[in-house]
PDB file of N, CA and C in Angstrom:
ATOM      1  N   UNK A   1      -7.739   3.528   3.316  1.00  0.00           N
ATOM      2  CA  UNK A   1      -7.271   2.369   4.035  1.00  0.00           C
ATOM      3  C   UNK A   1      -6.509   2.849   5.256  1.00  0.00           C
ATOM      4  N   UNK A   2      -7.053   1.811   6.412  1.00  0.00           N
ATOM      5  CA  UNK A   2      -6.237   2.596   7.564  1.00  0.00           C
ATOM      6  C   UNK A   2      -5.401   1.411   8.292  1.00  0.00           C
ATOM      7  N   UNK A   3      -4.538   0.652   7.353  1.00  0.00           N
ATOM      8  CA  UNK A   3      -3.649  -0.787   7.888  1.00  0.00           C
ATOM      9  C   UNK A   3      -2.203  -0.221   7.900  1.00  0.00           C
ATOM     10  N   UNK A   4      -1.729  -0.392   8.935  1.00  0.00           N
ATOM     11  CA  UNK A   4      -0.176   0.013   9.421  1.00  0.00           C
ATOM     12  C   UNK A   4       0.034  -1.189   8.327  1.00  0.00           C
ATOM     13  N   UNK A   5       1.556  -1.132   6.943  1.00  0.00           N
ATOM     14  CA  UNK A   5       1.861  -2.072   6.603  1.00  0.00           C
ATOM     15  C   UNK A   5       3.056  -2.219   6.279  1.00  0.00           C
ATOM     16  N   UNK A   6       4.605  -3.437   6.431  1.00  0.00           N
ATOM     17  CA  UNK A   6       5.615  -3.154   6.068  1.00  0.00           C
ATOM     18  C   UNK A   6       6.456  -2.761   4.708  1.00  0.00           C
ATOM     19  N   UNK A   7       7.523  -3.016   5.063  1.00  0.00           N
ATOM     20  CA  UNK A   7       7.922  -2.459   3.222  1.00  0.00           C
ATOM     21  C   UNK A   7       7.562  -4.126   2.543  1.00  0.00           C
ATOM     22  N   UNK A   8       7.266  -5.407   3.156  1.00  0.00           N
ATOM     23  CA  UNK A   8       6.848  -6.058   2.214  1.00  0.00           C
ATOM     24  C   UNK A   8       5.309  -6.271   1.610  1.00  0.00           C
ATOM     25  N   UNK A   9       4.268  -5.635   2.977  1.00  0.00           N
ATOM     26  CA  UNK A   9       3.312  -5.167   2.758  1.00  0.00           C
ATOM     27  C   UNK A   9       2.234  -6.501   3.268  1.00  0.00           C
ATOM     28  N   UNK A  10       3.213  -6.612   4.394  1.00  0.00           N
ATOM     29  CA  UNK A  10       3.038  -7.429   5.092  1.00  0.00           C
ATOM     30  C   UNK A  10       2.229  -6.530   6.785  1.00  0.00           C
ATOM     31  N   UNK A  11       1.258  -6.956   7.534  1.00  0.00           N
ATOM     32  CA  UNK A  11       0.477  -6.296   8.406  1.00  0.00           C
ATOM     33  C   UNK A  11       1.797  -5.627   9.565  1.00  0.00           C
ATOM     34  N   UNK A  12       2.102  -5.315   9.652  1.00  0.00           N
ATOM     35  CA  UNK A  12       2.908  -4.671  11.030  1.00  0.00           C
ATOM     36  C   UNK A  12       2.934  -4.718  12.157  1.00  0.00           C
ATOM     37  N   UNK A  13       1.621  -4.901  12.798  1.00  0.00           N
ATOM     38  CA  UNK A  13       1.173  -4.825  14.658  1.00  0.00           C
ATOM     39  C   UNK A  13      -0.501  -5.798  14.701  1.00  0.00           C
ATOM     40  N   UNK A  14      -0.191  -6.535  14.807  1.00  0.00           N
ATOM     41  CA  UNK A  14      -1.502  -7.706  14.647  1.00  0.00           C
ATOM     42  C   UNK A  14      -2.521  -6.930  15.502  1.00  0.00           C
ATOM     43  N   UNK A  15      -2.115  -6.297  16.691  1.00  0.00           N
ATOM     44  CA  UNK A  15      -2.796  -6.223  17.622  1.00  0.00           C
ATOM     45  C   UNK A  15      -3.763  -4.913  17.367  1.00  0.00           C
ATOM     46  N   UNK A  16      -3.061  -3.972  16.535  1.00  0.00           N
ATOM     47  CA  UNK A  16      -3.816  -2.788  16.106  1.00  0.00           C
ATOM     48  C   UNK A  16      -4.504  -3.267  15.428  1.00  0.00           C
ATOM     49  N   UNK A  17      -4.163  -4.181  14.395  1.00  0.00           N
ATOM     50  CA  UNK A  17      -4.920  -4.115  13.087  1.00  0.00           C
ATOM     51  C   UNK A  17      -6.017  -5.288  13.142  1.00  0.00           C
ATOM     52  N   UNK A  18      -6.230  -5.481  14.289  1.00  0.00           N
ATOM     53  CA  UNK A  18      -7.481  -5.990  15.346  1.00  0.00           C
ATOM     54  C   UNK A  18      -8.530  -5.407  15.762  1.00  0.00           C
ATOM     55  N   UNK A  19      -8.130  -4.062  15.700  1.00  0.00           N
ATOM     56  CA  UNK A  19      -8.987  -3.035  16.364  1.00  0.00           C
ATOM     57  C   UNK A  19      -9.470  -2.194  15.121  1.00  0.00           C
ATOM     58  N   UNK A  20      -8.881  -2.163  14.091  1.00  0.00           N
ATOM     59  CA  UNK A  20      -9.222  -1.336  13.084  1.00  0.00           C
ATOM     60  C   UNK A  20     -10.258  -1.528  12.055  1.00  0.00           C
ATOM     61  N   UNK A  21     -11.017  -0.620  11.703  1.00  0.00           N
ATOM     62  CA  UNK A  21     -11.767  -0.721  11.115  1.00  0.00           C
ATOM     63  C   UNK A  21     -11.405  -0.519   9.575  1.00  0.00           C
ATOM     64  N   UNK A  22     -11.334  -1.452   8.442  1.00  0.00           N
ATOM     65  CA  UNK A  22     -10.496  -0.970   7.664  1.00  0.00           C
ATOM     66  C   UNK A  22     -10.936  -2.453   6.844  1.00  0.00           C
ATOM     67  N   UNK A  23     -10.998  -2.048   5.375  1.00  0.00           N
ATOM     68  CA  UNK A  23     -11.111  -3.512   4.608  1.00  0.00           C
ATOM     69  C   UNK A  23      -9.488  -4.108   4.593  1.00  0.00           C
ATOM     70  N   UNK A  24      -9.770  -5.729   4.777  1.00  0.00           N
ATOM     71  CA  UNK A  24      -8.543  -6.731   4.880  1.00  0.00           C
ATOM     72  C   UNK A  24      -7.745  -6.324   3.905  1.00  0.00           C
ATOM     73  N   UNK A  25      -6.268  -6.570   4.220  1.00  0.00           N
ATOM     74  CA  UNK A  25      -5.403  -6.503   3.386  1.00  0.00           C
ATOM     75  C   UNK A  25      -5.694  -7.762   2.251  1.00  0.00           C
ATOM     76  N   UNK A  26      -5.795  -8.784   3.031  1.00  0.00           N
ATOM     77  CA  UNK A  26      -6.283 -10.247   2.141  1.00  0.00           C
ATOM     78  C   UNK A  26      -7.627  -9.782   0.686  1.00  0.00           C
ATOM     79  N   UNK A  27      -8.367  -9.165   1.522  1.00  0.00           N
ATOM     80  CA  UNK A  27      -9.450  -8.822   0.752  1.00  0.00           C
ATOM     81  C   UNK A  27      -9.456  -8.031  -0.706  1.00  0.00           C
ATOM     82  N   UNK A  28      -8.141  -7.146  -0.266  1.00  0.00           N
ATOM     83  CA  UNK A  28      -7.752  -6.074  -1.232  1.00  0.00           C
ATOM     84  C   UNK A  28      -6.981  -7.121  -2.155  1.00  0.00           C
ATOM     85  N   UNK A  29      -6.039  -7.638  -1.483  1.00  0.00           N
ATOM     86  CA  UNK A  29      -5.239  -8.576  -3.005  1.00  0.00           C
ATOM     87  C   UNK A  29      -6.052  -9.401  -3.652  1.00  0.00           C
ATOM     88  N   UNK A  30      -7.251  -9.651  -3.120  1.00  0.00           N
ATOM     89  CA  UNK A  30      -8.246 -10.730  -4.051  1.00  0.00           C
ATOM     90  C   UNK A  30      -9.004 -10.016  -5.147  1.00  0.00           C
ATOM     91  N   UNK A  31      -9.236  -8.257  -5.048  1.00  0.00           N
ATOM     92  CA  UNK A  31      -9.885  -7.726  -5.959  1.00  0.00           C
ATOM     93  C   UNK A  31      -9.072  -7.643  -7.241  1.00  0.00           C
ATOM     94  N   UNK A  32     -10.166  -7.423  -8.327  1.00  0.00           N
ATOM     95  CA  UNK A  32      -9.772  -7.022  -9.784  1.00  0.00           C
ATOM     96  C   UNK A  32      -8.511  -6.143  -9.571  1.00  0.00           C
ATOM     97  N   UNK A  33      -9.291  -5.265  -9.245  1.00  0.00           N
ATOM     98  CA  UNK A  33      -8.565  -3.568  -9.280  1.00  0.00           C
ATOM     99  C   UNK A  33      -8.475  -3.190  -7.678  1.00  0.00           C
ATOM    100  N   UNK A  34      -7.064  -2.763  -7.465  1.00  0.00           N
ATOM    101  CA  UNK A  34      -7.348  -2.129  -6.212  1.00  0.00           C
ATOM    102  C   UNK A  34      -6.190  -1.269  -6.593  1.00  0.00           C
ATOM    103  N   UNK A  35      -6.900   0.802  -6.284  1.00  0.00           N
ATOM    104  CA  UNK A  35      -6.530   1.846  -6.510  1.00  0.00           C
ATOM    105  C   UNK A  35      -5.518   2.351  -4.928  1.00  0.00           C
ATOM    106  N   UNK A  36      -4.238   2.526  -5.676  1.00  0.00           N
ATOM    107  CA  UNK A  36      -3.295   3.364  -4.426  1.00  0.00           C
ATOM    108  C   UNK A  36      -3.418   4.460  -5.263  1.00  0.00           C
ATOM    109  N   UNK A  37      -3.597   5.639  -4.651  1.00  0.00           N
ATOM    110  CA  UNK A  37      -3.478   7.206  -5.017  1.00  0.00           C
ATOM    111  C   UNK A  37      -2.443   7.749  -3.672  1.00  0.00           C
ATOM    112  N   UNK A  38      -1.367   8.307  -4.455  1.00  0.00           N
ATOM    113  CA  UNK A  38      -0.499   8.541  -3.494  1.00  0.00           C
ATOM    114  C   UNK A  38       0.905   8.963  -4.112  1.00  0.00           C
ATOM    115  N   UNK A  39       1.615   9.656  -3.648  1.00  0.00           N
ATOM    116  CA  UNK A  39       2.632  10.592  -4.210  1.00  0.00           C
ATOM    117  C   UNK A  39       3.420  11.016  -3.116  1.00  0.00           C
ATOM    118  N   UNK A  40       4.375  12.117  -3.422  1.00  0.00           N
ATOM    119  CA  UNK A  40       5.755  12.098  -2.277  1.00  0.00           C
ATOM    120  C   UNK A  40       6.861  11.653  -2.148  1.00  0.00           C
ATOM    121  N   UNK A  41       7.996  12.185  -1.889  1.00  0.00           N
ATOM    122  CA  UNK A  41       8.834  11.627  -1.397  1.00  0.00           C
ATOM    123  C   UNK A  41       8.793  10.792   0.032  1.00  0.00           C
ATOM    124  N   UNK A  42       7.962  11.485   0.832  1.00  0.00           N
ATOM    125  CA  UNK A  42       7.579  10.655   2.100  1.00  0.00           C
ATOM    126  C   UNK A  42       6.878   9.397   1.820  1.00  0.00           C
ATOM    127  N   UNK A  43       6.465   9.240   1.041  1.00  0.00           N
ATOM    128  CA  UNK A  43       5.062   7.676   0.636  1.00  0.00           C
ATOM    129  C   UNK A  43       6.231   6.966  -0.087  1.00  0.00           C
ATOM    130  N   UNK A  44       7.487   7.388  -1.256  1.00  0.00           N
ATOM    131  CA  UNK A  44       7.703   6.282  -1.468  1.00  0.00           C
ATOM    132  C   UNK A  44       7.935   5.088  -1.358  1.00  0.00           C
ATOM    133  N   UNK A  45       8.546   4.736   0.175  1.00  0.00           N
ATOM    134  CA  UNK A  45       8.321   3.611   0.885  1.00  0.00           C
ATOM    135  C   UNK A  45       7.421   2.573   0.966  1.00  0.00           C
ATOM    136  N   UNK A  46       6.144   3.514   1.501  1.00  0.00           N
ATOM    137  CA  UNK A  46       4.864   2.827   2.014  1.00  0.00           C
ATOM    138  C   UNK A  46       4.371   2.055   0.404  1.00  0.00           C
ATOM    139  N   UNK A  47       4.489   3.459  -0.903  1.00  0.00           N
ATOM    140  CA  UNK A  47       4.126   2.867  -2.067  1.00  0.00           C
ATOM    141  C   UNK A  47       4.724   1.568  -2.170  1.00  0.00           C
ATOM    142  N   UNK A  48       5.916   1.666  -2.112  1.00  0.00           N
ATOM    143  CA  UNK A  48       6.929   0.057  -3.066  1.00  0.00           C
ATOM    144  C   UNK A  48       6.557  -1.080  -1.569  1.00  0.00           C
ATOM    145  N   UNK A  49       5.621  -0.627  -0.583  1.00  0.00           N
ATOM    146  CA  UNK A  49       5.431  -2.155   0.296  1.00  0.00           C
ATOM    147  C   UNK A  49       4.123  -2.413  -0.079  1.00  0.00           C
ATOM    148  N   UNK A  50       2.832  -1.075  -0.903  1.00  0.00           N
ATOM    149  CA  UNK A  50       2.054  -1.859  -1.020  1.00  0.00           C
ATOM    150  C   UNK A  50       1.687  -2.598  -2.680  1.00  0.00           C
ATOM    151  N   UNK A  51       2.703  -1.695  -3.489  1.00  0.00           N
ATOM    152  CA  UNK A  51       2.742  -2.939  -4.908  1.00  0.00           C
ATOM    153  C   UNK A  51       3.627  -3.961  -4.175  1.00  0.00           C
ATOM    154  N   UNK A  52       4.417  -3.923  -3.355  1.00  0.00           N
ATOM    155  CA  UNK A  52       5.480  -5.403  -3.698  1.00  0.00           C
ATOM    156  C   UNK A  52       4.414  -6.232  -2.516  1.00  0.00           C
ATOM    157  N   UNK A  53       3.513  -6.202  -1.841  1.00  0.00           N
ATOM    158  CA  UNK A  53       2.462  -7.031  -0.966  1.00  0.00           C
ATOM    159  C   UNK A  53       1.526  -7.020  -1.368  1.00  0.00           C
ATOM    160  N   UNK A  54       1.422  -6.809  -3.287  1.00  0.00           N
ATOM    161  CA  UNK A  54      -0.019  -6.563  -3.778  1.00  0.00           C
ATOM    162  C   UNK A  54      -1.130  -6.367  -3.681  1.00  0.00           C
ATOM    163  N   UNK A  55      -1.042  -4.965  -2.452  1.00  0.00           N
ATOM    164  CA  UNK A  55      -2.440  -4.729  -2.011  1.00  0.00           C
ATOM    165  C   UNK A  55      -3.152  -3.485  -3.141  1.00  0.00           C
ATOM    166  N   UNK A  56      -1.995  -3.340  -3.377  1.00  0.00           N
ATOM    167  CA  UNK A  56      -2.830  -2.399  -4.981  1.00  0.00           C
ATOM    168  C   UNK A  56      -2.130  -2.811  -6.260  1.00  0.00           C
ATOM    169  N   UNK A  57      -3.206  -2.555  -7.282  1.00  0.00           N
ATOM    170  CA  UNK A  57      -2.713  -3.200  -8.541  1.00  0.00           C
ATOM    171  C   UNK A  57      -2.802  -2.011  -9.474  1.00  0.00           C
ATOM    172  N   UNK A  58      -3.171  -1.071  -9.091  1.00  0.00           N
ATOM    173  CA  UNK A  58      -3.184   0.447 -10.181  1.00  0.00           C
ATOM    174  C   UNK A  58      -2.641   1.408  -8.955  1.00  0.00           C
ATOM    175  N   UNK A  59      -1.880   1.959  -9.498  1.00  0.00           N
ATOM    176  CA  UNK A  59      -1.036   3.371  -8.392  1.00  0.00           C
ATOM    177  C   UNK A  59      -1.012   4.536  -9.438  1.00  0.00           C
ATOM    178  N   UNK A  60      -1.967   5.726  -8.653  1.00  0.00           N
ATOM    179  CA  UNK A  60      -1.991   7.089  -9.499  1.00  0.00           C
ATOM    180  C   UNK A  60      -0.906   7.805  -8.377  1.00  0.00           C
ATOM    181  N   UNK A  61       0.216   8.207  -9.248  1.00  0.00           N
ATOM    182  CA  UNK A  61       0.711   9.286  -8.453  1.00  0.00           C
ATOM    183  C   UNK A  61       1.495  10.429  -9.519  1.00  0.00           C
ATOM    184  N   UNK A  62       2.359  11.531  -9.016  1.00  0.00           N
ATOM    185  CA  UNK A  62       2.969  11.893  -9.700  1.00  0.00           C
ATOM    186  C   UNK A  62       4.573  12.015 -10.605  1.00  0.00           C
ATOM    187  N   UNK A  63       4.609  12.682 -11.211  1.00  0.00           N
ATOM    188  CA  UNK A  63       5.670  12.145 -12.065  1.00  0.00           C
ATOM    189  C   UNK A  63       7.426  11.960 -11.116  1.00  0.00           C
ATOM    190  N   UNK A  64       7.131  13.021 -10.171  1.00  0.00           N
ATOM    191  CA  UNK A  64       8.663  12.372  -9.771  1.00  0.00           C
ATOM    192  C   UNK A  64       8.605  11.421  -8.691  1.00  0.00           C
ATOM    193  N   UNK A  65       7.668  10.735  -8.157  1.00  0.00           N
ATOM    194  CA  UNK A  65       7.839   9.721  -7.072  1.00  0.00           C
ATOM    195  C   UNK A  65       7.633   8.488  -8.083  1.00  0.00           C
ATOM    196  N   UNK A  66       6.982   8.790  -9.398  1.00  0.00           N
ATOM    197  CA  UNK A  66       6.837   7.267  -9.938  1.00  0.00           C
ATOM    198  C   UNK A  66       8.432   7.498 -10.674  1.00  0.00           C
ATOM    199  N   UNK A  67       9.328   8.386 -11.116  1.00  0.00           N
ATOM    200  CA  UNK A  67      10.576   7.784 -11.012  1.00  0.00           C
ATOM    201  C   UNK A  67      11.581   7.419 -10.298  1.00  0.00           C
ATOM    202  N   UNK A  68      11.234   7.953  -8.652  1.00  0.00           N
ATOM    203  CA  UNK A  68      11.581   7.406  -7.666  1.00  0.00           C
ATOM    204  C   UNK A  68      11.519   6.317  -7.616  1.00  0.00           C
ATOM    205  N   UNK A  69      10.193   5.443  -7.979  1.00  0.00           N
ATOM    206  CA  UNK A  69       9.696   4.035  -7.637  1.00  0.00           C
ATOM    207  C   UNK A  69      10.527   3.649  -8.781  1.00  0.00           C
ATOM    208  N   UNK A  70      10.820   3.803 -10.184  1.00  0.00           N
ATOM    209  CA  UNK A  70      11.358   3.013 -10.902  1.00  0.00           C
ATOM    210  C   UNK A  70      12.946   3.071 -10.560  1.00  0.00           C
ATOM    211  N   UNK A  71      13.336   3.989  -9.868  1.00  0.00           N
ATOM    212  CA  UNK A  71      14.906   3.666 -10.043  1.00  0.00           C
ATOM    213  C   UNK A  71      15.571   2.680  -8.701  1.00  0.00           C
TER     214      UNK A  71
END
């Protein structure tokens, strides 16, 4: 996925994400399953804007950023 998105996971710059080639954020919250793979201390951010804007509904990452995300 290539959508600039905020910490609510909300679009960021209308105007880029005009130009981008990239499935809808809308599109993604309508699926069954939609996979975030992603880890880091740098991603935890981006992670907690795209569960809390439910653009993914399964997140594989590793063990210390998913207790990052829980605390």
């Amino acid at each position: 996925m290539f959508t600039f998105f905020d910490d609510n996971g909300e679009i960021c710059n209308e105007k880029i994400y005009n130009r981008t080639i990239a499935i809808s954020l809308d599109t993604l919250k309508e699926k069954e399953k939609s996979i975030l793979v992603a880890g880091g201390e740098h991603k935890v951010k981006a992670i907690k804007g795209a569960l809390k804007g439910k653009i993914a509904n399964v997140l594989i990452t590793d063990q210390y950023t998913a207790k990052r995300l829980l605390e």
